[in-house]
Protein backbone atom coordinates (compact mmCIF):
# COMPACT_ATOMS: atom_id res chain seq x y z
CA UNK A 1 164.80 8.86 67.12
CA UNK A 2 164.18 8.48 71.06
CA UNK A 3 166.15 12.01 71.39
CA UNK A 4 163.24 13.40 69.02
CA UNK A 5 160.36 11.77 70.90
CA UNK A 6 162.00 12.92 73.89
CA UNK A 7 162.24 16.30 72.53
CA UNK A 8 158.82 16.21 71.57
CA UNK A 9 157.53 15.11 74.72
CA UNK A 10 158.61 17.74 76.29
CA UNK A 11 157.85 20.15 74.28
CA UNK A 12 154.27 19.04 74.25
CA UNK A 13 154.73 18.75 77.91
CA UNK A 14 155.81 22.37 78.09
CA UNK A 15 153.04 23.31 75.42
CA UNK A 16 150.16 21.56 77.96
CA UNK A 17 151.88 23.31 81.05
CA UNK A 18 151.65 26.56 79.10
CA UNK A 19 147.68 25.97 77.83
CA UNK A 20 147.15 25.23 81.80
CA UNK A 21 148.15 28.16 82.90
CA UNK A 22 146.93 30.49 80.51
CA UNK A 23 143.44 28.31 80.80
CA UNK A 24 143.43 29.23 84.40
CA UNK A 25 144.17 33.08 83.74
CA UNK A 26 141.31 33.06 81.63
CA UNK A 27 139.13 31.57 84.02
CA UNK A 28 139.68 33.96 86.19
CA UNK A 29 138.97 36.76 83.19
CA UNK A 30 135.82 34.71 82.65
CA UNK A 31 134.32 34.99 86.35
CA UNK A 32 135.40 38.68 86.88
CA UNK A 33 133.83 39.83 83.01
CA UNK A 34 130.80 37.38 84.06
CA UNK A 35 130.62 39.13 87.49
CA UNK A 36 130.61 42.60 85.88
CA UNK A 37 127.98 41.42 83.62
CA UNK A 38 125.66 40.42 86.34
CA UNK A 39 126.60 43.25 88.81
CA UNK A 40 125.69 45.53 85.42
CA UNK A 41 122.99 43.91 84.37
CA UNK A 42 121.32 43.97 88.05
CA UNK A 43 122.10 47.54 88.42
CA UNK A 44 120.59 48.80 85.16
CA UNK A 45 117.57 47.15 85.97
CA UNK A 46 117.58 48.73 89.70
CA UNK A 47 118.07 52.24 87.99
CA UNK A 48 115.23 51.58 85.56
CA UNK A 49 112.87 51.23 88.29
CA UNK A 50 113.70 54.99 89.36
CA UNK A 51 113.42 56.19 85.81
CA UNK A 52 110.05 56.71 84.96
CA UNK A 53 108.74 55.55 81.61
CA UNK A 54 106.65 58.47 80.00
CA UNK A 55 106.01 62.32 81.17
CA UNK A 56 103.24 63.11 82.39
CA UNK A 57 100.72 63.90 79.87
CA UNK A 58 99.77 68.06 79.06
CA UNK A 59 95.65 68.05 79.73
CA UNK A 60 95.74 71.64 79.02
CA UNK A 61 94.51 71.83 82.55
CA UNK A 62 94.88 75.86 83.91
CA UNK A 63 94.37 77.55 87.55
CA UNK A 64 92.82 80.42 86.47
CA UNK A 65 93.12 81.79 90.03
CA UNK A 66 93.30 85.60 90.79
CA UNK A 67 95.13 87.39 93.56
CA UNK A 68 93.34 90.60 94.58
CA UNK A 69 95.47 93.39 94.43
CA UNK A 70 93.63 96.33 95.00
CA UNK A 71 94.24 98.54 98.31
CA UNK A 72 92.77 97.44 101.61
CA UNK A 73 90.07 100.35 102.91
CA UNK A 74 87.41 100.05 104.47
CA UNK A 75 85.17 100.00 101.83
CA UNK A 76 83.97 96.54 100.69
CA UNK A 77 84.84 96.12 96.66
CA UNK A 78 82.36 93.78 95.20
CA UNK A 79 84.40 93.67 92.10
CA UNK A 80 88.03 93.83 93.46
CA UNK A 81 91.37 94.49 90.98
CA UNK A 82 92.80 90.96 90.59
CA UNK A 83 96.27 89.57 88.95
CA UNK A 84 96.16 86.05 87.57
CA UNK A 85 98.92 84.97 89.79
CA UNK A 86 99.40 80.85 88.04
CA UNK A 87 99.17 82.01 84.86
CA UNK A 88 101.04 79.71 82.44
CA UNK A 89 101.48 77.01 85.08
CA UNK A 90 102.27 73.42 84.16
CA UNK A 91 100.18 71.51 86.28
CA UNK A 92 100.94 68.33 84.50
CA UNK A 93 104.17 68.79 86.49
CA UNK A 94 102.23 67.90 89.50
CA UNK A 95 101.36 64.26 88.30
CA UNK A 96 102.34 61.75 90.93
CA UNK A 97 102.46 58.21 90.68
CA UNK A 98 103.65 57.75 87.26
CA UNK A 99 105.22 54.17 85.88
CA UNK A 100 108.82 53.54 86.10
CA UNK A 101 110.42 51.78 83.29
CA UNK A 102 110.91 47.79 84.29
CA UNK A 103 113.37 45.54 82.96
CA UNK A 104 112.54 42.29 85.31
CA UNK A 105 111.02 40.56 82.52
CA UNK A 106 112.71 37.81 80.91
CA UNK A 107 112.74 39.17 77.83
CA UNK A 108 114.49 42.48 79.26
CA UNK A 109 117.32 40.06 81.03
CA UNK A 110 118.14 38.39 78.34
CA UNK A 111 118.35 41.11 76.03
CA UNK A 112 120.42 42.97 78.82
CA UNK A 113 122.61 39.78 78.53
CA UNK A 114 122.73 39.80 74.46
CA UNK A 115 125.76 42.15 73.15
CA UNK A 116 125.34 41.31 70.03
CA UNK A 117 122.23 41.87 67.60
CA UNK A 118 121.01 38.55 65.56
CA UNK A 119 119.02 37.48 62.73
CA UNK A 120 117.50 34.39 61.39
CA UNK A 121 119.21 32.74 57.99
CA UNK A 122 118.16 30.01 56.83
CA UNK A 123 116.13 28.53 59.66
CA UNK A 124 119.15 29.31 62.05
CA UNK A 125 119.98 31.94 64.44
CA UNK A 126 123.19 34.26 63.34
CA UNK A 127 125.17 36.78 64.95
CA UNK A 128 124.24 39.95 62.58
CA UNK A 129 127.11 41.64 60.89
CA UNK A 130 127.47 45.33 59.19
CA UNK A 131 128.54 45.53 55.09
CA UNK A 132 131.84 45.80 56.63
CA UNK A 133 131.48 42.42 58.11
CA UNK A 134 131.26 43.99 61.86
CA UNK A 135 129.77 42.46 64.13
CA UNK A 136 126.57 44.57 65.25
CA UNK A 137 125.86 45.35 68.59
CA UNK A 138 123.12 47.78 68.85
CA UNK A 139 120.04 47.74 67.31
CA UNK A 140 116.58 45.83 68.29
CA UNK A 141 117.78 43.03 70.58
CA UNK A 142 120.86 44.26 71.97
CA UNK A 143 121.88 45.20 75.33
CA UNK A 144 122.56 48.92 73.70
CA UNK A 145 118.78 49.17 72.94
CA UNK A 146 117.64 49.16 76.31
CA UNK A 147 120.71 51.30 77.41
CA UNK A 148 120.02 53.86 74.69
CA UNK A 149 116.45 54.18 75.83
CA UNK A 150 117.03 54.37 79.74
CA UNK A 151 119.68 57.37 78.47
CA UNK A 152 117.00 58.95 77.00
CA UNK A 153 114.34 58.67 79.51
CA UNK A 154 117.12 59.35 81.96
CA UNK A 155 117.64 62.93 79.69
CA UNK A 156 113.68 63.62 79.38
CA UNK A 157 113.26 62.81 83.16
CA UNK A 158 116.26 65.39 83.88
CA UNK A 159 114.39 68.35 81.18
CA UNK A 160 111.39 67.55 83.27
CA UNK A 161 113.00 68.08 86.87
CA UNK A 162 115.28 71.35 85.47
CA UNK A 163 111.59 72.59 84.26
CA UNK A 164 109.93 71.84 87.85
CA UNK A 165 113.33 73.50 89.44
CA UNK A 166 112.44 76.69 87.51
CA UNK A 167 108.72 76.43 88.58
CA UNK A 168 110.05 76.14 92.23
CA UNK A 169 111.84 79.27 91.81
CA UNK A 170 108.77 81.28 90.62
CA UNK A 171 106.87 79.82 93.49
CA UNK A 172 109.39 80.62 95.58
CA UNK A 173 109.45 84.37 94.75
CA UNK A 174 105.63 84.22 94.97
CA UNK A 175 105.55 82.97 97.97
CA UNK A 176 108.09 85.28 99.38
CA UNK A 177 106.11 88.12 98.03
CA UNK A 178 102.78 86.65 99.45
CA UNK A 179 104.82 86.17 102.97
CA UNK A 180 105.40 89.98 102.80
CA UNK A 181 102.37 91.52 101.84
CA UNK A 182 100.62 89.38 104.62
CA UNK A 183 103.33 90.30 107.60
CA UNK A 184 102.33 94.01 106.74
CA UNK A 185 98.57 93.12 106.55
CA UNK A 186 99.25 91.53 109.62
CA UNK A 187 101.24 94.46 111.38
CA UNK A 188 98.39 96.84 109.42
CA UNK A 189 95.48 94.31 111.58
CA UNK A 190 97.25 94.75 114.91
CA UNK A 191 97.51 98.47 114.37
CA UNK A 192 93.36 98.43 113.13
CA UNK A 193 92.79 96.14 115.89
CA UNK A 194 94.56 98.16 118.96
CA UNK A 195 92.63 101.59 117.53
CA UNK A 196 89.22 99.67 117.49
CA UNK A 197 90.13 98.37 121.07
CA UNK A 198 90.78 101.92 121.94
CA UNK A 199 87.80 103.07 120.44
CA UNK A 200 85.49 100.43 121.89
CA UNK A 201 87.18 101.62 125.45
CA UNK A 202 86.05 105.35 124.19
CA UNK A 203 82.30 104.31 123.57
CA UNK A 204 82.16 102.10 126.87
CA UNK A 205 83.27 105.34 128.81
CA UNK A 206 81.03 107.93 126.73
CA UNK A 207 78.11 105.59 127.19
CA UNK A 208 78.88 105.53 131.04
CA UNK A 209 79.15 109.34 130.91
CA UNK A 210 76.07 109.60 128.61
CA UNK A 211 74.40 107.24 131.30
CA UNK A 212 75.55 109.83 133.66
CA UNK A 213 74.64 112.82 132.00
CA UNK A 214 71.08 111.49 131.35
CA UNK A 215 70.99 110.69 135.17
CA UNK A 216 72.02 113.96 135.60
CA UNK A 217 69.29 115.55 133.18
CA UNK A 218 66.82 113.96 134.61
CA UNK A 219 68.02 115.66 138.13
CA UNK A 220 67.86 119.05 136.23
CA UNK A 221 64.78 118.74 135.16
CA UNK A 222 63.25 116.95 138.33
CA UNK A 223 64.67 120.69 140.32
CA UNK A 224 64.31 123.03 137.26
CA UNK A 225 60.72 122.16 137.80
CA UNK A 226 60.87 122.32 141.78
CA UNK A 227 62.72 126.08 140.46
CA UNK A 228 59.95 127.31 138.06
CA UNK A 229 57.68 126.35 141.48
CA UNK A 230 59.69 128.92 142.95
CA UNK A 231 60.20 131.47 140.70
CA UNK A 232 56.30 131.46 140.98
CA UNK A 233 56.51 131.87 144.70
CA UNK A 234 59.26 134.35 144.58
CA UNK A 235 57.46 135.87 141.42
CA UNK A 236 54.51 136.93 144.29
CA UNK A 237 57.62 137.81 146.90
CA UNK A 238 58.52 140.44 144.43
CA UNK A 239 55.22 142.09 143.61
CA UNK A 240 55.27 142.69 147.54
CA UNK A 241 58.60 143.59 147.90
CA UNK A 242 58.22 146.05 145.56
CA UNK A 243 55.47 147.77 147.82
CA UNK A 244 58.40 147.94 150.24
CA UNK A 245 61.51 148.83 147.85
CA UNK A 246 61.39 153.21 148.79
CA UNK A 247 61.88 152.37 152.44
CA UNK A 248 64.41 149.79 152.32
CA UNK A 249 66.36 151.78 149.72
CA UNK A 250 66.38 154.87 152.42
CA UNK A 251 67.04 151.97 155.07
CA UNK A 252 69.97 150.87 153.23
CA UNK A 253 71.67 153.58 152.74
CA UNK A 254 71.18 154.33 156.73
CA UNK A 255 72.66 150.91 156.71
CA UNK A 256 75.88 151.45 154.35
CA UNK A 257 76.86 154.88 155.90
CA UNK A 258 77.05 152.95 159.93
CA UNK A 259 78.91 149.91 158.58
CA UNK A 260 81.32 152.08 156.62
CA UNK A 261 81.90 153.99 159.93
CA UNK A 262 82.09 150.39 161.64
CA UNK A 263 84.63 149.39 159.42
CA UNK A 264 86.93 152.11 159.61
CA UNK A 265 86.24 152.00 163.72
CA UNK A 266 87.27 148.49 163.87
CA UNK A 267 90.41 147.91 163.04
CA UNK A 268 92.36 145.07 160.94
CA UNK A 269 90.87 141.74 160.21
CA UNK A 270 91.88 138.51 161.90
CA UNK A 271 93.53 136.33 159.92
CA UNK A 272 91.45 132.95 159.33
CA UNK A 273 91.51 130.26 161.79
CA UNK A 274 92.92 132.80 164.90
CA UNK A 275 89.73 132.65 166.55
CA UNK A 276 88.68 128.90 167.17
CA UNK A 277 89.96 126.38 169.06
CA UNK A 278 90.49 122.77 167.41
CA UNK A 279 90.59 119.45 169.53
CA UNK A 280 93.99 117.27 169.15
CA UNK A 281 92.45 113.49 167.53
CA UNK A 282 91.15 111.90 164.64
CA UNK A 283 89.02 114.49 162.50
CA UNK A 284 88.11 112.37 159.34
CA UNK A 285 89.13 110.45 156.43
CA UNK A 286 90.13 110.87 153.10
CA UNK A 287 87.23 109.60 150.43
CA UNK A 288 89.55 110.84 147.41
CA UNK A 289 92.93 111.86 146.26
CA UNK A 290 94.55 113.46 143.66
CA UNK A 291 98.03 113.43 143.56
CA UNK A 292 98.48 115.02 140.15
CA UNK A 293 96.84 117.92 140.97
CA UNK A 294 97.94 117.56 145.07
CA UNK A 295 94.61 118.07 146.36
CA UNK A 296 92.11 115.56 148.58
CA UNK A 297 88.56 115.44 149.76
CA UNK A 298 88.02 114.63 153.56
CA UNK A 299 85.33 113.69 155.08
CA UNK A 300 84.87 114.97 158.76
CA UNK A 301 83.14 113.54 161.44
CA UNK A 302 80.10 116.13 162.33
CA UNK A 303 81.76 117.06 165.48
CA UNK A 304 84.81 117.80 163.43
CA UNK A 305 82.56 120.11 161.59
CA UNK A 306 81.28 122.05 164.00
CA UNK A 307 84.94 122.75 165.61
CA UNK A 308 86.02 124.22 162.33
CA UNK A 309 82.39 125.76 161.42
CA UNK A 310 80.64 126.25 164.57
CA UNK A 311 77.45 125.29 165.58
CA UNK A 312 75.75 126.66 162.98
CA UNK A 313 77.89 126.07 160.87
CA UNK A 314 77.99 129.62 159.63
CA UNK A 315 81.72 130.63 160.18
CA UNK A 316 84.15 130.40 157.43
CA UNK A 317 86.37 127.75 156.84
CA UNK A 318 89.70 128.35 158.57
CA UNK A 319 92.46 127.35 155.93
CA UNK A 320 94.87 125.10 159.31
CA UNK A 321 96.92 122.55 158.42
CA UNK A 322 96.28 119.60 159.63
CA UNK A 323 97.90 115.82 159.30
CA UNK A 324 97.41 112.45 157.52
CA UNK A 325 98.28 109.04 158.76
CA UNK A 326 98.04 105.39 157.38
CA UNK A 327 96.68 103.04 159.68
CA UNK A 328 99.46 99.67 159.63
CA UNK A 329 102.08 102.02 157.07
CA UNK A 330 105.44 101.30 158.87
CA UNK A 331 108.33 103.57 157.62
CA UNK A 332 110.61 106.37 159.19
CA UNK A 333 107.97 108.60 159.70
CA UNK A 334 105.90 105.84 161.27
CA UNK A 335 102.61 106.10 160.28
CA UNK A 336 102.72 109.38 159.12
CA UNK A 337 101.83 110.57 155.17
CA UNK A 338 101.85 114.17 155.19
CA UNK A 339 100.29 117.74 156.23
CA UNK A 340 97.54 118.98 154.27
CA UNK A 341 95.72 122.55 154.47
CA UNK A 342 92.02 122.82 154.59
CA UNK A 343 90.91 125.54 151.58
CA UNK A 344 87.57 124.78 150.94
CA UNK A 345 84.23 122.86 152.47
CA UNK A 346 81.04 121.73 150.67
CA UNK A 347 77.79 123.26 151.62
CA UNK A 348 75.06 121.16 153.92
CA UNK A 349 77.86 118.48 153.60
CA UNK A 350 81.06 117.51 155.97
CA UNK A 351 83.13 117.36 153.08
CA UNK A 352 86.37 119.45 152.52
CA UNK A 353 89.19 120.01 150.00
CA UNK A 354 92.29 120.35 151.12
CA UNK A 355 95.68 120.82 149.19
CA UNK A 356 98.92 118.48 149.80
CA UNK A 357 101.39 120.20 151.20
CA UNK A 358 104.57 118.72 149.05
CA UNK A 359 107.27 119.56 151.44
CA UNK A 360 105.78 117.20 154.27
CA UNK A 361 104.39 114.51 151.73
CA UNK A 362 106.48 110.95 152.43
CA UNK A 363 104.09 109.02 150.38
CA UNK A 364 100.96 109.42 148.03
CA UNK A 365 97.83 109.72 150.00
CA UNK A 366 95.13 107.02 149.47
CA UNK A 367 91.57 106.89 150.03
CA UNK A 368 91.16 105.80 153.74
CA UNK A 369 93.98 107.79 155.04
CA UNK A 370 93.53 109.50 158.75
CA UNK A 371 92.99 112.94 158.83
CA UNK A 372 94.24 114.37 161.99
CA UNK A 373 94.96 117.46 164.12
């Protein structure tokens, strides 16, 4: 009999041993399935606050806005061709602010917390079971219920944002269109704006030449009046030179024959410029150059002038060359610019052209230069 008890005891022993341990393994089971619980439980909640709870309602709302599309001249189309360019647009897309889906309520938690789906029998609170005898755990209640609707609005939310994706796209493609037709409008403007800037350059100058030209009419008809004045004069010189014309017809014909005989008498021509003598020094300046066409206008001093012309200023102009300097140019040639040679002079004036002689030119001549001999 005490082998049996002892027997017993230790078997119970071992029993209590054994319902320790596997009490403690559970316990463990229990926290980690009761942390999962919570860490799920907090999470769906979290992600239900970034779902949100209803689209965005369709208003019918359209932007009936057209893009015009017919060619840029320059005539101004009160009526222009237009394309309806957001035609078919969901603008219920653009709703902002919508409500998320919350599940901080009590109600929500401890439904999120309830696996299984109850019902009231008899005044008591029961675990609801299938006709199989299943426990059921979806349904109104449940945990699954709120799952299977944050699925849902999870799936709607994802139609909506594949939907907006392909609305990006066509915006995109408009845009990029849009982007191109304005960088040629804008290259086409530049192009517009350069020829209008030329043009406005054109009109400034023709309405300083027409300035000019009217200056100048006015100068015509100041001396084409001073002319007719004239013409009357000389219009009275003629009726009496006409008394004379027999005997200076007979006189110049006298006159031909002896300077025909002179001519052949005096032998060949001097060549220009043999005959006068020209003072080494400073002779003018230059008032304008040309070096395109190599040629400048000097102005001499007036006894310059009457060196080259005489006195009277009656002998023709001797075609010398003569040199230009730089006052302050420092270079090999010193101050030295080049040789120019004197072709023609201006009437009651002490102005002369002269061409640049290319082979002696060092530099371009400038207005200013020193025209010497």
């Amino acid at each position: 009999m005490n082998t049996m008890l002892r027997v017993l005891v230790i078997v119970i022993t071992l029993l209590g041993v054994t319902a320790l341990v596997f009490a403690i393994l559970n316990f463990n089971k229990r926290q980690i399935l009761l942390g999962r619980n919570k860490a799920l439980v907090e999470e769906v909640t979290n992600l239900a606050k970034t779902v949100e709870a209803q689209d965005a309602k369709d208003d019918g709302t359209s932007l009936p806005l057209g893009k015009d599309v017919s060619e840029v001249t320059d005539l101004v189309l009160d009526n222009p061709d237009k394309k309806i360019v957001f035609e078919n647009y969901p603008v219920w897309l653009e709703t902002q602010n919508l409500p998320f889906l919350s599940f901080d309520s009590e109600t929500k938690q401890i439904q999120l917390n309830t696996y299984y789906a109850t019902e009231e029998v008899d005044g008591k609170v029961k675990v609801k079971v299938d006709s199989y005898g299943q426990k059921v755990s979806k349904g109104p209640g449940t945990m699954q219920e709120l799952l299977d609707q944050l699925l849902e609005r999870t799936k709607q939310q994802h139609a909506t944002l594949n939907k907006t994706r392909a609305e990006l796209s066509k915006m995109r493609e408009l845009a990029t269109e849009n982007i191109e037709e304005l960088n040629k409008q804008k290259n086409d403007t530049r192009v517009v704006k350069r020829d209008l800037t030329t043009a406005r350059g054109e009109i400034a100058k023709l309405e300083g030449e027409k300035a000019d030209l009217e200056r100048t009419v006015a100068k015509l008809t100041t001396e084409k009046r001073e002319l007719e004045a004239e013409v009357a004069d000389m219009t009275d010189q003629i009726e009496r030179l006409k008394e004379t014309e027999v005997s200076l017809t007979e006189q110049l014909a006298t006159a031909k024959t002896q300077i025909e005989d002179l001519l052949k008498n005096r032998g060949p021509k001097p060549p220009p410029g043999s005959n006068i003598a020209i003072t080494a020094g400073d002779k003018g300046k230059v008032i304008e150059s040309n070096d395109e066409f190599k040629f400048v206008i000097i102005e001499f001093s007036p006894d310059a002038m009457m060196e080259i012309l005489g006195a009277e200023r009656d002998k023709p102009l001797p075609q010398v060359d003569m040199n230009v300097r730089r006052i302050g140019r420092t270079s090999a040639s010193g101050d030295f610019v080049t040789q120019i040679k004197l072709r023609h002079s201006v009437k009651g004036k002490n102005l002369v052209v002269a061409d640049i002689m290319t082979d002696w030119q060092q530099s371009p001549v400038e207005k200013g230069d020193v025209v010497f001999f």
